[in-house]
N, C-alpha and C. Protein backbone atom coordinates (compact mmCIF):
# COMPACT_ATOMS: atom_id res chain seq x y z
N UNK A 1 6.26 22.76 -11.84
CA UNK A 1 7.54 22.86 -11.16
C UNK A 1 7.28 23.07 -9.67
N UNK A 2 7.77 22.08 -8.46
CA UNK A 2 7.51 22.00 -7.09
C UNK A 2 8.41 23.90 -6.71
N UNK A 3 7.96 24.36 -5.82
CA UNK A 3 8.17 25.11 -5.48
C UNK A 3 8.32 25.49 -3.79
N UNK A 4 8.95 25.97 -3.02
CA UNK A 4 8.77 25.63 -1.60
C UNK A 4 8.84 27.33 -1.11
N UNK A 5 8.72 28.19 -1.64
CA UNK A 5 8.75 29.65 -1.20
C UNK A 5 7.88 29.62 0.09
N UNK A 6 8.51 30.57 0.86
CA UNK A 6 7.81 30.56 2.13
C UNK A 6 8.12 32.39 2.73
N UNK A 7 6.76 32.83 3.48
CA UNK A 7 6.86 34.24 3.84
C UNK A 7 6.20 34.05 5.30
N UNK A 8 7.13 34.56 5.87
CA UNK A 8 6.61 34.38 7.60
C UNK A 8 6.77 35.60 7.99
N UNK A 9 5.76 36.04 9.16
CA UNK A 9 5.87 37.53 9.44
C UNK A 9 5.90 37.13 11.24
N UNK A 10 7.20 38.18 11.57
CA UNK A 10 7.38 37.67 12.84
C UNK A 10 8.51 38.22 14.10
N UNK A 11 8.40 38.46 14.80
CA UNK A 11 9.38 39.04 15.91
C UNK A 11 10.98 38.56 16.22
N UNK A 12 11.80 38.73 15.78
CA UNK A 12 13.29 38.45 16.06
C UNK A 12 13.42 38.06 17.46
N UNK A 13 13.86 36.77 17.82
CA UNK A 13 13.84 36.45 19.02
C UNK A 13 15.35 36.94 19.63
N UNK A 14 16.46 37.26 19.21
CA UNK A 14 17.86 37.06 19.49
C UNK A 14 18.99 38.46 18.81
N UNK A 15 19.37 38.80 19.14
CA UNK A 15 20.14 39.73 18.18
C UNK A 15 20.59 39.22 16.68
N UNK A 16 20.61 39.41 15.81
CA UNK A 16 21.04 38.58 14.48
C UNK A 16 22.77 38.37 14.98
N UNK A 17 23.15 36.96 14.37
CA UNK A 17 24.52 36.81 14.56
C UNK A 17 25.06 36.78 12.79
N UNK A 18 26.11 37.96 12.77
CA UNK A 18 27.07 38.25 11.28
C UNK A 18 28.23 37.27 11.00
N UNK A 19 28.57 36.32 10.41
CA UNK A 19 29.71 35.99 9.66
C UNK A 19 30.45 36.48 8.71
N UNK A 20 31.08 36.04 8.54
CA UNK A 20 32.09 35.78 7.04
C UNK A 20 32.44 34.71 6.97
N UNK A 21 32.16 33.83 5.97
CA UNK A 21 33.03 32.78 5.22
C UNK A 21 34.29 32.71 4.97
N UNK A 22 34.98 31.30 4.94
CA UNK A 22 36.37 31.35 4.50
C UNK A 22 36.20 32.18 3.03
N UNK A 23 35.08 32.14 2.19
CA UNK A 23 35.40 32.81 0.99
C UNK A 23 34.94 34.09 1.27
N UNK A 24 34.50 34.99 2.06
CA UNK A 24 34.89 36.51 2.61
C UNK A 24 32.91 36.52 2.43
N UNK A 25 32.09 35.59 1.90
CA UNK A 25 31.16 35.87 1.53
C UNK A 25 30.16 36.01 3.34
N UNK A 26 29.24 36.92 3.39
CA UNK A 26 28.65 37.29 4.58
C UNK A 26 27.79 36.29 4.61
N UNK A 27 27.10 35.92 5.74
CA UNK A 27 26.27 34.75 6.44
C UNK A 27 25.48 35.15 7.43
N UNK A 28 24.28 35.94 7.62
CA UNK A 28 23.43 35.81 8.83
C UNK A 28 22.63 34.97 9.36
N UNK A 29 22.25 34.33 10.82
CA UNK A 29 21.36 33.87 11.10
C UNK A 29 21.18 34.47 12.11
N UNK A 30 18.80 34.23 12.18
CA UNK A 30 18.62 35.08 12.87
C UNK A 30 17.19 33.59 13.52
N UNK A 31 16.46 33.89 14.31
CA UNK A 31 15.53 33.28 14.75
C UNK A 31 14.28 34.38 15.01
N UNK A 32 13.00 34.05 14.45
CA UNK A 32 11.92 34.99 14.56
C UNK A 32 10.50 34.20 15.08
N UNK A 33 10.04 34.71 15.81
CA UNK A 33 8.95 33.91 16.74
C UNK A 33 7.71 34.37 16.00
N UNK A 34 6.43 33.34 15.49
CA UNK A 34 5.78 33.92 14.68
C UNK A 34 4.30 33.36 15.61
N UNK A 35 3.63 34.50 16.36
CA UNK A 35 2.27 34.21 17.13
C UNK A 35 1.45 34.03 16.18
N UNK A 36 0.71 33.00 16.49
CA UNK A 36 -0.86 32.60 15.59
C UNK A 36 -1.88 32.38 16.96
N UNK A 37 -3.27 33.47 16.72
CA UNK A 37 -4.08 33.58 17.88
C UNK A 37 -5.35 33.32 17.24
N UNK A 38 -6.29 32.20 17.38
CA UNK A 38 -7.90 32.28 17.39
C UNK A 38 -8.54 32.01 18.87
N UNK A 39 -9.47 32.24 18.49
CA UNK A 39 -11.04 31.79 19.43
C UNK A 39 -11.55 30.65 19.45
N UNK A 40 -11.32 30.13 19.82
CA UNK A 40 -11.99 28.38 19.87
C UNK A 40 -13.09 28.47 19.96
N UNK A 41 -13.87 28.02 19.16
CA UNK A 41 -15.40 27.61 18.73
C UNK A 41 -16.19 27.44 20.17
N UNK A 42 -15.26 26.59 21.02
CA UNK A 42 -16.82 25.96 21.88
C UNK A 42 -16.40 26.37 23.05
N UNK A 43 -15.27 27.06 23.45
CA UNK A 43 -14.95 27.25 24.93
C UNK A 43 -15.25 29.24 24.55
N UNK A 44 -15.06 29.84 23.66
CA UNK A 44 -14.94 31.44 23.01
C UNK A 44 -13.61 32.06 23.99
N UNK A 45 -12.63 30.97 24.25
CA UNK A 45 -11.56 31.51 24.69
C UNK A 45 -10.45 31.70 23.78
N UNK A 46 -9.80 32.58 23.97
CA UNK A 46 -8.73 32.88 22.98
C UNK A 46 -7.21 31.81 23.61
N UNK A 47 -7.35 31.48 21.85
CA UNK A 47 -6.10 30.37 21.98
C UNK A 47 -4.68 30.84 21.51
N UNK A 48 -3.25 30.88 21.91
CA UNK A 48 -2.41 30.83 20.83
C UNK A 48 -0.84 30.02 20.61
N UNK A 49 -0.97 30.44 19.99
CA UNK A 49 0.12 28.98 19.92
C UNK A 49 1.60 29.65 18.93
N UNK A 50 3.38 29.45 19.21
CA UNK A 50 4.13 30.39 18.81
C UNK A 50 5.17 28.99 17.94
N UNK A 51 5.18 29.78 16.78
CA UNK A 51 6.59 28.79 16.04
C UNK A 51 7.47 29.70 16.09
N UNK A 52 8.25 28.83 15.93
CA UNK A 52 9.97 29.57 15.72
C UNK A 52 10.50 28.61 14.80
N UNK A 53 11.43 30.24 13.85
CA UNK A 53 11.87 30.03 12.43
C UNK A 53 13.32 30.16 12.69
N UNK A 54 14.42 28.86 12.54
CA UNK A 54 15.77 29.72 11.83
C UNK A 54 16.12 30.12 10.60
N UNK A 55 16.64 31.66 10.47
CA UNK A 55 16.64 32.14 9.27
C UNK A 55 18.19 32.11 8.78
N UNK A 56 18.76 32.01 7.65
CA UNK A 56 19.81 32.35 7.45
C UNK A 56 19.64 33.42 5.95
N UNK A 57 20.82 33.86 5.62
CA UNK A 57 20.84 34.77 4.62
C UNK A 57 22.12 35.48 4.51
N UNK A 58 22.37 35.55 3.08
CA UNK A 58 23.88 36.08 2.61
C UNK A 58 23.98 36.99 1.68
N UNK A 59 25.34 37.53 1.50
CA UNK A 59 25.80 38.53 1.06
C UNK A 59 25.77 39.74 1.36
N UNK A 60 25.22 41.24 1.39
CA UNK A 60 25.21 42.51 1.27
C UNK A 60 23.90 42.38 1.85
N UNK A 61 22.59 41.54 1.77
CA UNK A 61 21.60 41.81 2.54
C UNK A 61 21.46 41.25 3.93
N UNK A 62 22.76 40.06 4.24
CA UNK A 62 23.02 39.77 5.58
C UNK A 62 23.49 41.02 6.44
N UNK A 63 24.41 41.57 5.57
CA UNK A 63 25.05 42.80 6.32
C UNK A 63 24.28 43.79 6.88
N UNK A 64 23.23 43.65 5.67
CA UNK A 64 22.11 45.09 5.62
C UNK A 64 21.55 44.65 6.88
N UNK A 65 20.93 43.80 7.31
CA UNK A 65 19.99 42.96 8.18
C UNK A 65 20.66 43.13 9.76
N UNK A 66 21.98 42.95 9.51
CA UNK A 66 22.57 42.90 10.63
C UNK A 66 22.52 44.26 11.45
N UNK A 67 22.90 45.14 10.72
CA UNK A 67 22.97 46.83 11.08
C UNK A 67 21.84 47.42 11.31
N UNK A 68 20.49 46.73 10.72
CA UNK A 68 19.28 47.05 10.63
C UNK A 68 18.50 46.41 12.25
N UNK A 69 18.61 45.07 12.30
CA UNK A 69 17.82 44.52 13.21
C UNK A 69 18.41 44.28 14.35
N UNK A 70 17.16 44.36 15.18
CA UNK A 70 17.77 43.62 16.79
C UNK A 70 16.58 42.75 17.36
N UNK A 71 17.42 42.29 18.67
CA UNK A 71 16.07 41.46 19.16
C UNK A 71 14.97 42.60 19.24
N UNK A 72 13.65 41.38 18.85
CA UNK A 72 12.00 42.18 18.96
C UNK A 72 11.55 43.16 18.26
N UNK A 73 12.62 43.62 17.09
CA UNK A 73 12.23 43.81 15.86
C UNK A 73 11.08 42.71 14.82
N UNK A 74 10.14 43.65 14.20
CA UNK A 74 8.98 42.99 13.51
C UNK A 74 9.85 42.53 12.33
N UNK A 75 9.16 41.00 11.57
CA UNK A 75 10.34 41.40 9.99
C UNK A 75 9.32 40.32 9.32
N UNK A 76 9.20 40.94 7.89
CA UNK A 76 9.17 40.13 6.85
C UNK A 76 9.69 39.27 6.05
N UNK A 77 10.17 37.98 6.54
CA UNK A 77 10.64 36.98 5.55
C UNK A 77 10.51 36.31 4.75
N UNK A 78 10.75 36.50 3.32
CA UNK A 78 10.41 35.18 2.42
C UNK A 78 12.12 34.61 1.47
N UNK A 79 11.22 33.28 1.59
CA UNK A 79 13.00 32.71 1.24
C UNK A 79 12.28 31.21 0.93
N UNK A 80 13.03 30.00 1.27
CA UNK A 80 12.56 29.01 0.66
C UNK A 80 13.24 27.86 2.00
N UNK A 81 12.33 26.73 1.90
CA UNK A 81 12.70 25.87 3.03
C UNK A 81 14.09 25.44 3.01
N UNK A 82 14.74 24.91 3.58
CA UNK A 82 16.01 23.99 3.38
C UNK A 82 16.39 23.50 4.57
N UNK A 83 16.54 21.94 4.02
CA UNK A 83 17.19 21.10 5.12
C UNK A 83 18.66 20.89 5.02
N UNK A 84 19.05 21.08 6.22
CA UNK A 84 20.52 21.07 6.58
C UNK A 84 20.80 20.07 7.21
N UNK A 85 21.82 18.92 6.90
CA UNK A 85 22.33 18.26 7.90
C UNK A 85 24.26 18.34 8.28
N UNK A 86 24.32 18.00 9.09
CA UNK A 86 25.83 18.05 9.75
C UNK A 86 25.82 16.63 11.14
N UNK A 87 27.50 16.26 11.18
CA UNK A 87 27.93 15.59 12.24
C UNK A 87 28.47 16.95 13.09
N UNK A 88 27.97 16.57 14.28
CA UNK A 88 28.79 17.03 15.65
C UNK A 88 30.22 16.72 15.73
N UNK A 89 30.77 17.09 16.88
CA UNK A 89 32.24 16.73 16.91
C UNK A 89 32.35 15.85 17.57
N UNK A 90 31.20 15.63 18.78
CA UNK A 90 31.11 13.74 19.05
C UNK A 90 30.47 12.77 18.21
N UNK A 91 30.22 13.28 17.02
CA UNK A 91 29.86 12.43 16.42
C UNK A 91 28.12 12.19 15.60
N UNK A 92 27.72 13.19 16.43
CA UNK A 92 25.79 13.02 16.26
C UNK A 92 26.21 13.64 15.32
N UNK A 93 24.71 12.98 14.55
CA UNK A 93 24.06 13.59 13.65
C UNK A 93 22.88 14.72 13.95
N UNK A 94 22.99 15.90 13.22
CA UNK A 94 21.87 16.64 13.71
C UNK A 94 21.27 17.14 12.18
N UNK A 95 20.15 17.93 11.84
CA UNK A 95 19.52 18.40 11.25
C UNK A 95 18.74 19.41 11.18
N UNK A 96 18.65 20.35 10.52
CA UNK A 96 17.49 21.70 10.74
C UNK A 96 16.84 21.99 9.50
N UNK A 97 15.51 21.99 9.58
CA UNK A 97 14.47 22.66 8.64
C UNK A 97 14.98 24.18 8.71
N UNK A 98 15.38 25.21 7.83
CA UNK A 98 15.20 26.73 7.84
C UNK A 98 15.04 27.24 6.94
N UNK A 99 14.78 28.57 6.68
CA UNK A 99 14.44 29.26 5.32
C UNK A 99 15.62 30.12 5.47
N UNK A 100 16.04 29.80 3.85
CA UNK A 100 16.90 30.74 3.17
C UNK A 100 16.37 31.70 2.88
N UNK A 101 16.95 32.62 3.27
CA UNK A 101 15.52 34.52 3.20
C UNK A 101 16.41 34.67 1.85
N UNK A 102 15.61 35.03 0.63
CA UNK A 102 15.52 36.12 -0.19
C UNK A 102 15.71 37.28 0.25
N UNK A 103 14.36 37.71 1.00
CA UNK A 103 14.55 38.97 1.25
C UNK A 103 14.31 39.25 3.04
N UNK A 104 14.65 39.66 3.36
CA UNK A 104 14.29 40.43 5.31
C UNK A 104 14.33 41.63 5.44
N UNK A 105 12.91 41.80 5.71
CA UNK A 105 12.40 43.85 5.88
C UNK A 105 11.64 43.86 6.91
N UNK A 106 11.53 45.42 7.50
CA UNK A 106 11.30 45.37 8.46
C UNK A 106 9.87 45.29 8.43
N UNK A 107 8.64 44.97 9.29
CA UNK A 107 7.67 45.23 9.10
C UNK A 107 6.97 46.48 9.72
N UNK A 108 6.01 47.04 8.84
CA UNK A 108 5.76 48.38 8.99
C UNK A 108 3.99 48.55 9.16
N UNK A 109 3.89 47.41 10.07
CA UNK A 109 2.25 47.42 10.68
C UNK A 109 2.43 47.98 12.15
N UNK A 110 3.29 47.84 12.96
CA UNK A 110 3.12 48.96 14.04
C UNK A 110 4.64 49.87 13.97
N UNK A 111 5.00 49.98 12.85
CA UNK A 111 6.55 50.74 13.38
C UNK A 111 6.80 51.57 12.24
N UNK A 112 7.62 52.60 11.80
CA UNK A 112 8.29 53.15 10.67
C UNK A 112 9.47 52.66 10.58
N UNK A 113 10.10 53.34 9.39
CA UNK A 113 11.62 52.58 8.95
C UNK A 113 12.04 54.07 8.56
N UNK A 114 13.73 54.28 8.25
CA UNK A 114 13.77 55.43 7.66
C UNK A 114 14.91 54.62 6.57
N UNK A 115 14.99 54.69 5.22
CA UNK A 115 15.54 53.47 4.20
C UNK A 115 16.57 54.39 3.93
N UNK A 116 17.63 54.00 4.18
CA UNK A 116 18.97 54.39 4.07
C UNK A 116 19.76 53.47 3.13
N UNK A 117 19.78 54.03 2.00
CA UNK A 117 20.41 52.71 0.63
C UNK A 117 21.93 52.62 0.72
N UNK A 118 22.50 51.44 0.62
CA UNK A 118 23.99 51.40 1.33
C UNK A 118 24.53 51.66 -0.05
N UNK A 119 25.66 52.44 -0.25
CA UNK A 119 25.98 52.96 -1.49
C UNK A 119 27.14 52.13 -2.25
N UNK A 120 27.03 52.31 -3.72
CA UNK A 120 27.12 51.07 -5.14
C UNK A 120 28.27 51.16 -4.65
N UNK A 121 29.32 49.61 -4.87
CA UNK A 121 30.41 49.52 -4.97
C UNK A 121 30.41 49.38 -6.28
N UNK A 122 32.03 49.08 -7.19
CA UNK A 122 32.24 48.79 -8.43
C UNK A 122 31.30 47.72 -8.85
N UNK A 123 30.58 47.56 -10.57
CA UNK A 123 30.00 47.13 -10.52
C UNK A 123 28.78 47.12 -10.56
N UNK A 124 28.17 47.49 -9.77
CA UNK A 124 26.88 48.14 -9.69
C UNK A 124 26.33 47.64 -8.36
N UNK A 125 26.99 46.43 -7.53
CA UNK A 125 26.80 45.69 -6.31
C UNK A 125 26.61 46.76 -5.09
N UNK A 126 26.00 45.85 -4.04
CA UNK A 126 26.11 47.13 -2.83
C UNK A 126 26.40 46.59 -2.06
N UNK A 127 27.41 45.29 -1.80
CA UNK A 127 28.10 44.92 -0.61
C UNK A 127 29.02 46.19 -0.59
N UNK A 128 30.40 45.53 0.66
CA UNK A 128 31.29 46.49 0.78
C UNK A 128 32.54 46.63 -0.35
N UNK A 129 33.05 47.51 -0.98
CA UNK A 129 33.58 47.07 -1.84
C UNK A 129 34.92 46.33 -1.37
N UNK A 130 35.13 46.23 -0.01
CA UNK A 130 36.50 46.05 0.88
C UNK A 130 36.26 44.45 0.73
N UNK A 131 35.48 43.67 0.50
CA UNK A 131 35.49 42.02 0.15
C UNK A 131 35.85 41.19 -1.29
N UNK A 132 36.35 40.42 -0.51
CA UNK A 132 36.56 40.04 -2.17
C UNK A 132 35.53 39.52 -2.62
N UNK A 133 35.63 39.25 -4.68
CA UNK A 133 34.53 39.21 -5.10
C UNK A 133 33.45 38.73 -5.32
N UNK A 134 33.92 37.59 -4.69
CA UNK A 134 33.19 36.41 -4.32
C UNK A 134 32.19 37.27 -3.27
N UNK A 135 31.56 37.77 -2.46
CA UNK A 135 31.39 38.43 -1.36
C UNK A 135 30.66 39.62 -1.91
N UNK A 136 31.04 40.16 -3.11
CA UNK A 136 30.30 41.41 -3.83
C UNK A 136 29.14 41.12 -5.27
N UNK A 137 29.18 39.47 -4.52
CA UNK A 137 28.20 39.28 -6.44
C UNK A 137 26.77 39.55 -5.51
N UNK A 138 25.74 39.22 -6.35
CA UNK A 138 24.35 39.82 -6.35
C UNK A 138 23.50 38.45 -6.48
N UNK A 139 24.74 37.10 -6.80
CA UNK A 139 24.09 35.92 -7.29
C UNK A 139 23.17 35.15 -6.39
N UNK A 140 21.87 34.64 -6.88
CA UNK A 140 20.85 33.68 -5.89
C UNK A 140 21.80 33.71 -4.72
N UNK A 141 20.75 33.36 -3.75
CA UNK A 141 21.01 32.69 -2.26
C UNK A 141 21.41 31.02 -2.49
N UNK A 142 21.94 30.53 -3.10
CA UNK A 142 22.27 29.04 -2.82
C UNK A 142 23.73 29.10 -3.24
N UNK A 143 24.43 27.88 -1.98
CA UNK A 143 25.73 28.29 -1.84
C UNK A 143 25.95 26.96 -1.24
N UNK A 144 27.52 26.56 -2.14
CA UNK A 144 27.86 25.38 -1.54
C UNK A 144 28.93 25.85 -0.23
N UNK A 145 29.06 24.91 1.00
CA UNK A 145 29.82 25.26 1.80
C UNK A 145 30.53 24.19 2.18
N UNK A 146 32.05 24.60 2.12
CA UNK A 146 33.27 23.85 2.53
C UNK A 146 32.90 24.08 4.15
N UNK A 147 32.08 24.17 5.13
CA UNK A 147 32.61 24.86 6.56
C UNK A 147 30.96 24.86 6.76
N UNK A 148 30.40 24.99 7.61
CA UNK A 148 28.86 24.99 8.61
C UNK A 148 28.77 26.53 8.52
N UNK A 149 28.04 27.38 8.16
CA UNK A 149 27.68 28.80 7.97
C UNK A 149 27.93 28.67 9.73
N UNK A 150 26.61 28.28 10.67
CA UNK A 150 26.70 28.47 11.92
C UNK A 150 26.94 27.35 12.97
């Protein structure tokens, strides 16, 4: 079975931006800059070179993420590739490679965290219980959308 899971470890370039959906369900995207540094063999100069990831992610752990992170925060992402396409309003076509995060934590190789668990709504869920329910399930990250998350 093909599989596309992906875990990038990496610096938040931007403040995370929070939605809501027409169906009340939460939507983050965030962008994280991920440095890769060697030594080149024949010059022994240090090389490096920076990707950048757009992340998106929903429900109760968008929220969590949002309240949690800022720009130049460290974070652990794993989630899975996905290509997005959309028309512009003139008309282009555009496209983006990004990972749907599973999960986004902070990373704890130069920093501490202090884990503050956001408390159960009905259910057993830990969105807010103030959304509707669509918005309070716990279900996978894949989601059809009437509307462009961002």
């Amino acid at each position: 079975m093909p599989d596309n899971t992906i875990t990038v470890v990496g610096n938040v370039t931007r403040d995370p931006e929070l939605k809501f959906l027409n169906s009340g369900q939460a939507a983050i995207r965030l962008s994280i800059a991920v440095n890769r540094r060697w030594q080149n063999r024949q010059t022994q100069e240090w090389e490096e070179r920076v990707s950048y990831f757009e992340v998106t992610g929903y429900g109760s752990m968008a929220e969590n993420a949002a309240n949690s992170l800022q720009k130049g925060a460290r974070v652990v992402v794993t989630g899975r590739l996905e290509q997005r396409s959309w028309e512009t309003d003139n008309g282009d076509k555009r496209s983006i490679v990004e990972i749907n995060a599973d999960e986004i934590a902070p990373s704890l190789r130069w920093a501490t965290a202090v884990i503050t668990r956001t408390p159960r709504a009905e259910g057993g869920n830990f969105a807010s219980s103030d959304r509707p329910a669509a918005a309070r399930s716990n279900e996978p990250t894949t989601y059809a959308f009437d509307e462009e998350p961002f």
